[in-house]
C-alpha atoms as a PDB file:
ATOM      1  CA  UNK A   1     132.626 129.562 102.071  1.00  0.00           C
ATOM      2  CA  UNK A   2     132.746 129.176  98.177  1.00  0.00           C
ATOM      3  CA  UNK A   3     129.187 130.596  98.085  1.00  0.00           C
ATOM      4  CA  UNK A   4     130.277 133.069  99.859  1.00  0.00           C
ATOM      5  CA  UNK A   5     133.356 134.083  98.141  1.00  0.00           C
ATOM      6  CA  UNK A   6     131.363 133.531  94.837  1.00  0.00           C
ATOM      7  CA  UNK A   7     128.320 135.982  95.979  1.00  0.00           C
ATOM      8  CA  UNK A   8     131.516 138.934  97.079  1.00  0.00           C
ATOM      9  CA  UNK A   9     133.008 138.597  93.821  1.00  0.00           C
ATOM     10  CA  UNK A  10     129.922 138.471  91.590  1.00  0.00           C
ATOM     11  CA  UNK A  11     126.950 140.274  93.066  1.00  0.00           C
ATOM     12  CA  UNK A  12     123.666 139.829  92.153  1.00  0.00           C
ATOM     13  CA  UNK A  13     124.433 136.068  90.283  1.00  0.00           C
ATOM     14  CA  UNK A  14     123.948 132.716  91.846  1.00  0.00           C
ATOM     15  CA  UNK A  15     124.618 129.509  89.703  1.00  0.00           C
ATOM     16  CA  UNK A  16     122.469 126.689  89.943  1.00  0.00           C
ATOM     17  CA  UNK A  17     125.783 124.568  91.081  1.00  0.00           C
ATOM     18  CA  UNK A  18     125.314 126.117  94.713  1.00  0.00           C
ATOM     19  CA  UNK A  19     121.831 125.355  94.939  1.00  0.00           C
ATOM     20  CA  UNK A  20     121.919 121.869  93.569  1.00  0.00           C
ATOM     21  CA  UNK A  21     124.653 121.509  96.498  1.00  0.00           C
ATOM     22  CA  UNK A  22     122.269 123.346  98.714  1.00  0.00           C
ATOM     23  CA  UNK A  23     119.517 120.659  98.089  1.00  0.00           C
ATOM     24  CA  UNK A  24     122.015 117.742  98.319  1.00  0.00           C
ATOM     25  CA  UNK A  25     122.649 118.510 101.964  1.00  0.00           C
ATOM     26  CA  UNK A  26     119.446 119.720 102.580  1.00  0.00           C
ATOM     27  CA  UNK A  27     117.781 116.119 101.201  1.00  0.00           C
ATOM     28  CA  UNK A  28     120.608 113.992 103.163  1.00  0.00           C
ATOM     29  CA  UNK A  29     119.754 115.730 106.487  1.00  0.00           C
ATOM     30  CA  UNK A  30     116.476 115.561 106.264  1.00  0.00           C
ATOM     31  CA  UNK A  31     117.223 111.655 105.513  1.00  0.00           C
ATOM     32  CA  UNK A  32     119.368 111.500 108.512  1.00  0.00           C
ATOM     33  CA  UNK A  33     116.935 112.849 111.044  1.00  0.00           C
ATOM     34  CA  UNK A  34     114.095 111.388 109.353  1.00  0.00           C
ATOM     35  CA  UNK A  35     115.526 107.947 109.629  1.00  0.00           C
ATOM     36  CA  UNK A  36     116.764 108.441 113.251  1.00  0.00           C
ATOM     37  CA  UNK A  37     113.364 109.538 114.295  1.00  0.00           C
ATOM     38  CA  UNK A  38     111.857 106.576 112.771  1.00  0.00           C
ATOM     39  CA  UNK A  39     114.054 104.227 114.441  1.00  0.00           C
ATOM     40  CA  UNK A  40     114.005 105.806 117.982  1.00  0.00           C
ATOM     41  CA  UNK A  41     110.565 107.730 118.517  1.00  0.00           C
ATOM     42  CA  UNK A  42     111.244 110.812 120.301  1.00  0.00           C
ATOM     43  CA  UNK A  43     113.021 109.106 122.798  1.00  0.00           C
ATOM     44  CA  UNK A  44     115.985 110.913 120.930  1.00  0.00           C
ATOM     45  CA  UNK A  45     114.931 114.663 122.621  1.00  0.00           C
ATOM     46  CA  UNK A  46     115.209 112.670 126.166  1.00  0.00           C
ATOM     47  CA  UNK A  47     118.606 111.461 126.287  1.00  0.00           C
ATOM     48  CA  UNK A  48     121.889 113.228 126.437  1.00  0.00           C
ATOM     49  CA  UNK A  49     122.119 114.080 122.971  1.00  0.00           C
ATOM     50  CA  UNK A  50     118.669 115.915 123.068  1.00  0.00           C
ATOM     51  CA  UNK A  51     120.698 119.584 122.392  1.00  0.00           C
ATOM     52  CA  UNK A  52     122.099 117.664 118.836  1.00  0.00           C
ATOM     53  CA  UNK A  53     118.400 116.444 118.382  1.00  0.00           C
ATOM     54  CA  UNK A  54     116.896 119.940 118.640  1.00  0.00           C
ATOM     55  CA  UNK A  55     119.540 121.563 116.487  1.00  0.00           C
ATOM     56  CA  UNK A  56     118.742 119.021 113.641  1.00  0.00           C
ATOM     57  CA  UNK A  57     115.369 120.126 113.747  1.00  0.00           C
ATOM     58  CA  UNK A  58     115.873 123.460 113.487  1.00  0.00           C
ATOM     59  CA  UNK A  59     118.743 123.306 110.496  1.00  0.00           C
ATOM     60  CA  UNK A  60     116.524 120.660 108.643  1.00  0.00           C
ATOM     61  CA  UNK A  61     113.374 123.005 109.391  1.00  0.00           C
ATOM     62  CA  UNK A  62     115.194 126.115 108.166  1.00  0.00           C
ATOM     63  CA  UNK A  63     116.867 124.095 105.089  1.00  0.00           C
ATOM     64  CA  UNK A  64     113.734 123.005 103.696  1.00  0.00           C
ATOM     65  CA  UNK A  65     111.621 126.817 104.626  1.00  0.00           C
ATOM     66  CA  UNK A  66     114.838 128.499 102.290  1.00  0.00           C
ATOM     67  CA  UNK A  67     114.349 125.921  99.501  1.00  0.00           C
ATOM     68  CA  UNK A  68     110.669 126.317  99.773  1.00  0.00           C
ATOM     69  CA  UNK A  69     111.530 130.310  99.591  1.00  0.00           C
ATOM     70  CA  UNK A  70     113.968 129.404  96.804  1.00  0.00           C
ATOM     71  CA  UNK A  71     111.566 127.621  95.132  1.00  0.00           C
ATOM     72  CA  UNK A  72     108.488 130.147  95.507  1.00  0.00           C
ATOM     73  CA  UNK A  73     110.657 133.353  94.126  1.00  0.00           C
ATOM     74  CA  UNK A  74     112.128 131.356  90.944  1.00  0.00           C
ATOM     75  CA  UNK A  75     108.499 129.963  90.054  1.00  0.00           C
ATOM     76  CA  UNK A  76     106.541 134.099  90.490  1.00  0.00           C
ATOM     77  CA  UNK A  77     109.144 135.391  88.147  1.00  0.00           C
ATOM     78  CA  UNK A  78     106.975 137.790  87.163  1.00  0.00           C
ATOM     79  CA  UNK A  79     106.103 139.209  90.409  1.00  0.00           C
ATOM     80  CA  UNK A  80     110.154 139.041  91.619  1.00  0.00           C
ATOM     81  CA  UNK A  81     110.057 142.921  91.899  1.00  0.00           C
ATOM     82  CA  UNK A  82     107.183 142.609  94.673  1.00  0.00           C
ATOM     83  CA  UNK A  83     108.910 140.407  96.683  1.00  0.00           C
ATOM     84  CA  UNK A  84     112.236 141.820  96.597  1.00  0.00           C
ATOM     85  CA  UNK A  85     111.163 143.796  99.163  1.00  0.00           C
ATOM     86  CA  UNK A  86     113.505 144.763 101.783  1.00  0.00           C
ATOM     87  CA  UNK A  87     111.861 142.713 104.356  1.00  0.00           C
ATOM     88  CA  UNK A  88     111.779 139.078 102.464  1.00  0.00           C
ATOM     89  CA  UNK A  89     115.786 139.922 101.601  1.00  0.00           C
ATOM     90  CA  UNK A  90     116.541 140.340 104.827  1.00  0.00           C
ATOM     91  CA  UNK A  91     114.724 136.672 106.172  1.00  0.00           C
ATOM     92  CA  UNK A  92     116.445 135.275 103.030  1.00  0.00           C
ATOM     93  CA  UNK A  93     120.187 136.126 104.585  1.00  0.00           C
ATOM     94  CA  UNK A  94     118.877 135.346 107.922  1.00  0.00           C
ATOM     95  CA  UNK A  95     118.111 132.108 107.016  1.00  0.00           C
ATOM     96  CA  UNK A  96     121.560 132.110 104.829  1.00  0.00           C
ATOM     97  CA  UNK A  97     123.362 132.598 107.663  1.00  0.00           C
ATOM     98  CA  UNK A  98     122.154 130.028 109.637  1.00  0.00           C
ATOM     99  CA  UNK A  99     123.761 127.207 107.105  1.00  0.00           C
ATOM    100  CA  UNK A 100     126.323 127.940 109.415  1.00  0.00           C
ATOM    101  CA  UNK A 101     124.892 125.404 111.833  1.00  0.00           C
ATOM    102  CA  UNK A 102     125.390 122.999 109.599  1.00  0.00           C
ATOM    103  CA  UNK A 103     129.178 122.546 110.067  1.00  0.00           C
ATOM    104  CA  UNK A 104     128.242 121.830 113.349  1.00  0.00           C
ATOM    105  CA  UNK A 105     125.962 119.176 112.559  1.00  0.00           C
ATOM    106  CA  UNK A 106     129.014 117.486 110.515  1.00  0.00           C
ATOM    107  CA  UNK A 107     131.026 117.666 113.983  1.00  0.00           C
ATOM    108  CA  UNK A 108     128.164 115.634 115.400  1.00  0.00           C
ATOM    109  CA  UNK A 109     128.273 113.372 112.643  1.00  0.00           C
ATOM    110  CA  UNK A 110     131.684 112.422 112.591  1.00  0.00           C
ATOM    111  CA  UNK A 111     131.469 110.510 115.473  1.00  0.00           C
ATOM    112  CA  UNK A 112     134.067 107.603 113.772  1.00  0.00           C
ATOM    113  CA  UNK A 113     136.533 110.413 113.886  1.00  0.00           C
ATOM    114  CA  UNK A 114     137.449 109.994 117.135  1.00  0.00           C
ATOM    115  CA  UNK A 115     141.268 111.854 116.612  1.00  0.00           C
ATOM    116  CA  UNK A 116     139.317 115.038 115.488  1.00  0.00           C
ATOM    117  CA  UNK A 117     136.557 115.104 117.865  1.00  0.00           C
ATOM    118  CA  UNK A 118     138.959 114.522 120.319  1.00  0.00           C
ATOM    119  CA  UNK A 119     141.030 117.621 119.004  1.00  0.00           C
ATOM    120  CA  UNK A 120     138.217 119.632 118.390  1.00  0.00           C
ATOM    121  CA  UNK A 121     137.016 118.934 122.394  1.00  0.00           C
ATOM    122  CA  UNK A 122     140.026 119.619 123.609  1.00  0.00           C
ATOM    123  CA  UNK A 123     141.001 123.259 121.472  1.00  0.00           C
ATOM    124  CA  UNK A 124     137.338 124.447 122.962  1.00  0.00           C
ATOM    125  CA  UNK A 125     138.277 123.480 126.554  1.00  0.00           C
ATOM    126  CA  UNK A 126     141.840 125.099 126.068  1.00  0.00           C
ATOM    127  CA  UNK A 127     139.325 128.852 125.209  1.00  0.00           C
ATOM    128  CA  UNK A 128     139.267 129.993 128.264  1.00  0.00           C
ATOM    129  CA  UNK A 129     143.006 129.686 128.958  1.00  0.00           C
ATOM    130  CA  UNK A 130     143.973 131.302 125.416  1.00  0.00           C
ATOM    131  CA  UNK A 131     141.346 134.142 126.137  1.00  0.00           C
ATOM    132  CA  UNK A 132     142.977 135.125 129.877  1.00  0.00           C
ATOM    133  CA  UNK A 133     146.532 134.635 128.423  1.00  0.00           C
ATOM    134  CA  UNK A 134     145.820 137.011 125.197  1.00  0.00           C
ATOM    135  CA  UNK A 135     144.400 139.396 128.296  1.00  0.00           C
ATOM    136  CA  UNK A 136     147.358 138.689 130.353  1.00  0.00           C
ATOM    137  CA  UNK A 137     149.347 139.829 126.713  1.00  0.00           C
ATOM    138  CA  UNK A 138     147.218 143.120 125.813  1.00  0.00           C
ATOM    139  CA  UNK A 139     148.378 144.430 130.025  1.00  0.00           C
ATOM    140  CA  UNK A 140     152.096 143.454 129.764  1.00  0.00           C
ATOM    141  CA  UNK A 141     151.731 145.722 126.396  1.00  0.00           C
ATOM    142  CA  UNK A 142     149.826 148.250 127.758  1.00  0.00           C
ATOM    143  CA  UNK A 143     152.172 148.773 130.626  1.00  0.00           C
ATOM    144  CA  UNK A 144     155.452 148.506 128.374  1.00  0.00           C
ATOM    145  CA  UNK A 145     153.717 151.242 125.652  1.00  0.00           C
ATOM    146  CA  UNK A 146     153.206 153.597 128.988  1.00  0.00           C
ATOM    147  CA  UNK A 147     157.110 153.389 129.710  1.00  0.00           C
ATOM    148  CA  UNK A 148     157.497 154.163 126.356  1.00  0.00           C
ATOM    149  CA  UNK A 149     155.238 156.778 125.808  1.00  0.00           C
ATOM    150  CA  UNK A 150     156.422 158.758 128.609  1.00  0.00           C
ATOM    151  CA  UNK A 151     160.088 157.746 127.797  1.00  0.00           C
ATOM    152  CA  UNK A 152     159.736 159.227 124.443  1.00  0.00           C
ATOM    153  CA  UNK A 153     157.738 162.201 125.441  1.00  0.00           C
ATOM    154  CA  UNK A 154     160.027 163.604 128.376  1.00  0.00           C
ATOM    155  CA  UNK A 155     163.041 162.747 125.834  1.00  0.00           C
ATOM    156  CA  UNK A 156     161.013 165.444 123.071  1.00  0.00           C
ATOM    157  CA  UNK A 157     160.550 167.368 126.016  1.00  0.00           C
ATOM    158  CA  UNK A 158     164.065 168.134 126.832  1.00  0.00           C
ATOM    159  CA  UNK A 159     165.474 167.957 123.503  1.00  0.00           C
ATOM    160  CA  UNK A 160     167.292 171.000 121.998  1.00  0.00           C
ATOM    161  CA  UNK A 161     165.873 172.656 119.045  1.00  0.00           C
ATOM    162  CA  UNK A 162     169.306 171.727 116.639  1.00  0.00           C
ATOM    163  CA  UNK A 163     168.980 167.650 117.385  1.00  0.00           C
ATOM    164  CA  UNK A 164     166.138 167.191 116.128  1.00  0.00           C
ATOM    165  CA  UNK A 165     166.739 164.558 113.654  1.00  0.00           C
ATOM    166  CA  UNK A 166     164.601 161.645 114.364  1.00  0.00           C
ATOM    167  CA  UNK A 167     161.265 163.248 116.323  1.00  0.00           C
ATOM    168  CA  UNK A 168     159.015 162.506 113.311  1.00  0.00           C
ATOM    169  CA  UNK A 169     159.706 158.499 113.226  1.00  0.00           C
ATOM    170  CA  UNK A 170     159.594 158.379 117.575  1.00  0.00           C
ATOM    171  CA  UNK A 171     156.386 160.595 117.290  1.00  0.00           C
ATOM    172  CA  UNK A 172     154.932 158.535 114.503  1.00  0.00           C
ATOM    173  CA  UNK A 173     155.766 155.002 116.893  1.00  0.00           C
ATOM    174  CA  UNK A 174     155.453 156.049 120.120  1.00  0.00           C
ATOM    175  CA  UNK A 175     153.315 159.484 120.250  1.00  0.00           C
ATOM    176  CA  UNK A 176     150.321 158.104 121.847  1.00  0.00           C
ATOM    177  CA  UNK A 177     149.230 155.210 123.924  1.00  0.00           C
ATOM    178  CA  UNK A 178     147.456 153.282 120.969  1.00  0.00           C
ATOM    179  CA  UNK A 179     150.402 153.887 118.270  1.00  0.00           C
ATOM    180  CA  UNK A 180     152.947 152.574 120.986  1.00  0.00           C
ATOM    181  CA  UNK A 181     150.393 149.485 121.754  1.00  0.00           C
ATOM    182  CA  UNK A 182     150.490 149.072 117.562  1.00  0.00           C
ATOM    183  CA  UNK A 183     154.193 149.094 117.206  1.00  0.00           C
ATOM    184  CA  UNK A 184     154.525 146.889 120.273  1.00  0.00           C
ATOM    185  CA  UNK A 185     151.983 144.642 118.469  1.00  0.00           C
ATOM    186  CA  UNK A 186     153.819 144.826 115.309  1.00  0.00           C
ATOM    187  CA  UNK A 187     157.380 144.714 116.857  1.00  0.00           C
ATOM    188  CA  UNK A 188     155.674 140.996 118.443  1.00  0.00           C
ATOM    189  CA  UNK A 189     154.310 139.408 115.099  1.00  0.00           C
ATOM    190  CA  UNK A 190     156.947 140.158 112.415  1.00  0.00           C
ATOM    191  CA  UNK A 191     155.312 143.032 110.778  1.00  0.00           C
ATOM    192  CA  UNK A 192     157.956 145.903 112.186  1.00  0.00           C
ATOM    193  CA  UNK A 193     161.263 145.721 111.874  1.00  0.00           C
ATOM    194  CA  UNK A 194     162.296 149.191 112.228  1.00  0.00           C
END
């Protein structure tokens, strides 16, 4: 995330920090798997955990092809502007990107956290409920912003030409379907309190 933030903020620039960091975790997982396939063969892509197994081949396989990449474009220097094609830039974010599995390697890792992998287990088994009740949520406002849609625009309807004082601010709210789904949003979460 740092990285991240860093490369938004300054594009173009990269300190050596980051990469340094970069190897670090690149050398201890390599360690770790190395170790672990010493000790058990590959027995380790025949048991239960042989999903975990595969995944730390790939991010220690991927980790050590970008430092090799890394590596290869500081040392040619001189020939930067020939590989900075569009092409090698777009395998180098690829392969950026997939960092990403490495916070889920530390999940598998922290198996003497028992409290958070417990927590973590139990928020992605609670998904599917949170998905169907934020559905359940979107239809109760859907139906409420067609009440109020239609509400508001039979009440424009039959209003007389002199009382006309507030149209603009129930047009602006509730003048369509999506603007009275916003406000009813908005109206839920604090950020209207018109």
């Amino acid at each position: 995330g740092f990285e991240t933030q860093y490369m938004v903020e300054n594009p173009g620039s990269s300190p050596y920090g980051f990469r340094i960091v970069s190897g670090l975790y690149t050398f201890l997982f390599t360690l770790e798997f190395s170790l672990r396939f010493a000790s058990y063969g590959t027995r380790i892509f025949c048991d239960e955990h042989r999903l975990w197994s595969l995944l730390d081949v790939s991010v220690v396989t991927i980790a050590i092809l970008e430092m090799c990449l890394e590596l290869a474009f500081t040392l040619n220097e001189d020939s930067m502007d020939n590989l900075k094609s569009i092409a090698s830039l777009r395998v180098i974010r690829i392969i950026r990107i997939t960092r990403l599995t490495r916070a889920v390697k530390m999940l598998s890792l922290m198996k003497v956290v028992v409290a958070l992998r417990t927590l973590v287990e139990s928020i992605a088994h609670t998904l599917k409920s949170l998905v169907w009740a934020c559905v359940l949520l979107l239809l109760i406002m859907y139906i409420f912003s067609i009440g109020f849609t239609q509400t508001v625009g039979l009440y424009l309807q039959d209003l007389e030409p002199g009382r006309r004082s507030n149209v603009e601010i129930l047009q602006f709210y509730w003048g369509s379907l999506g603007m009275s789904m916003l406000t009813l949003f908005m109206s839920i979460t604090g950020g209207l309190s018109r």
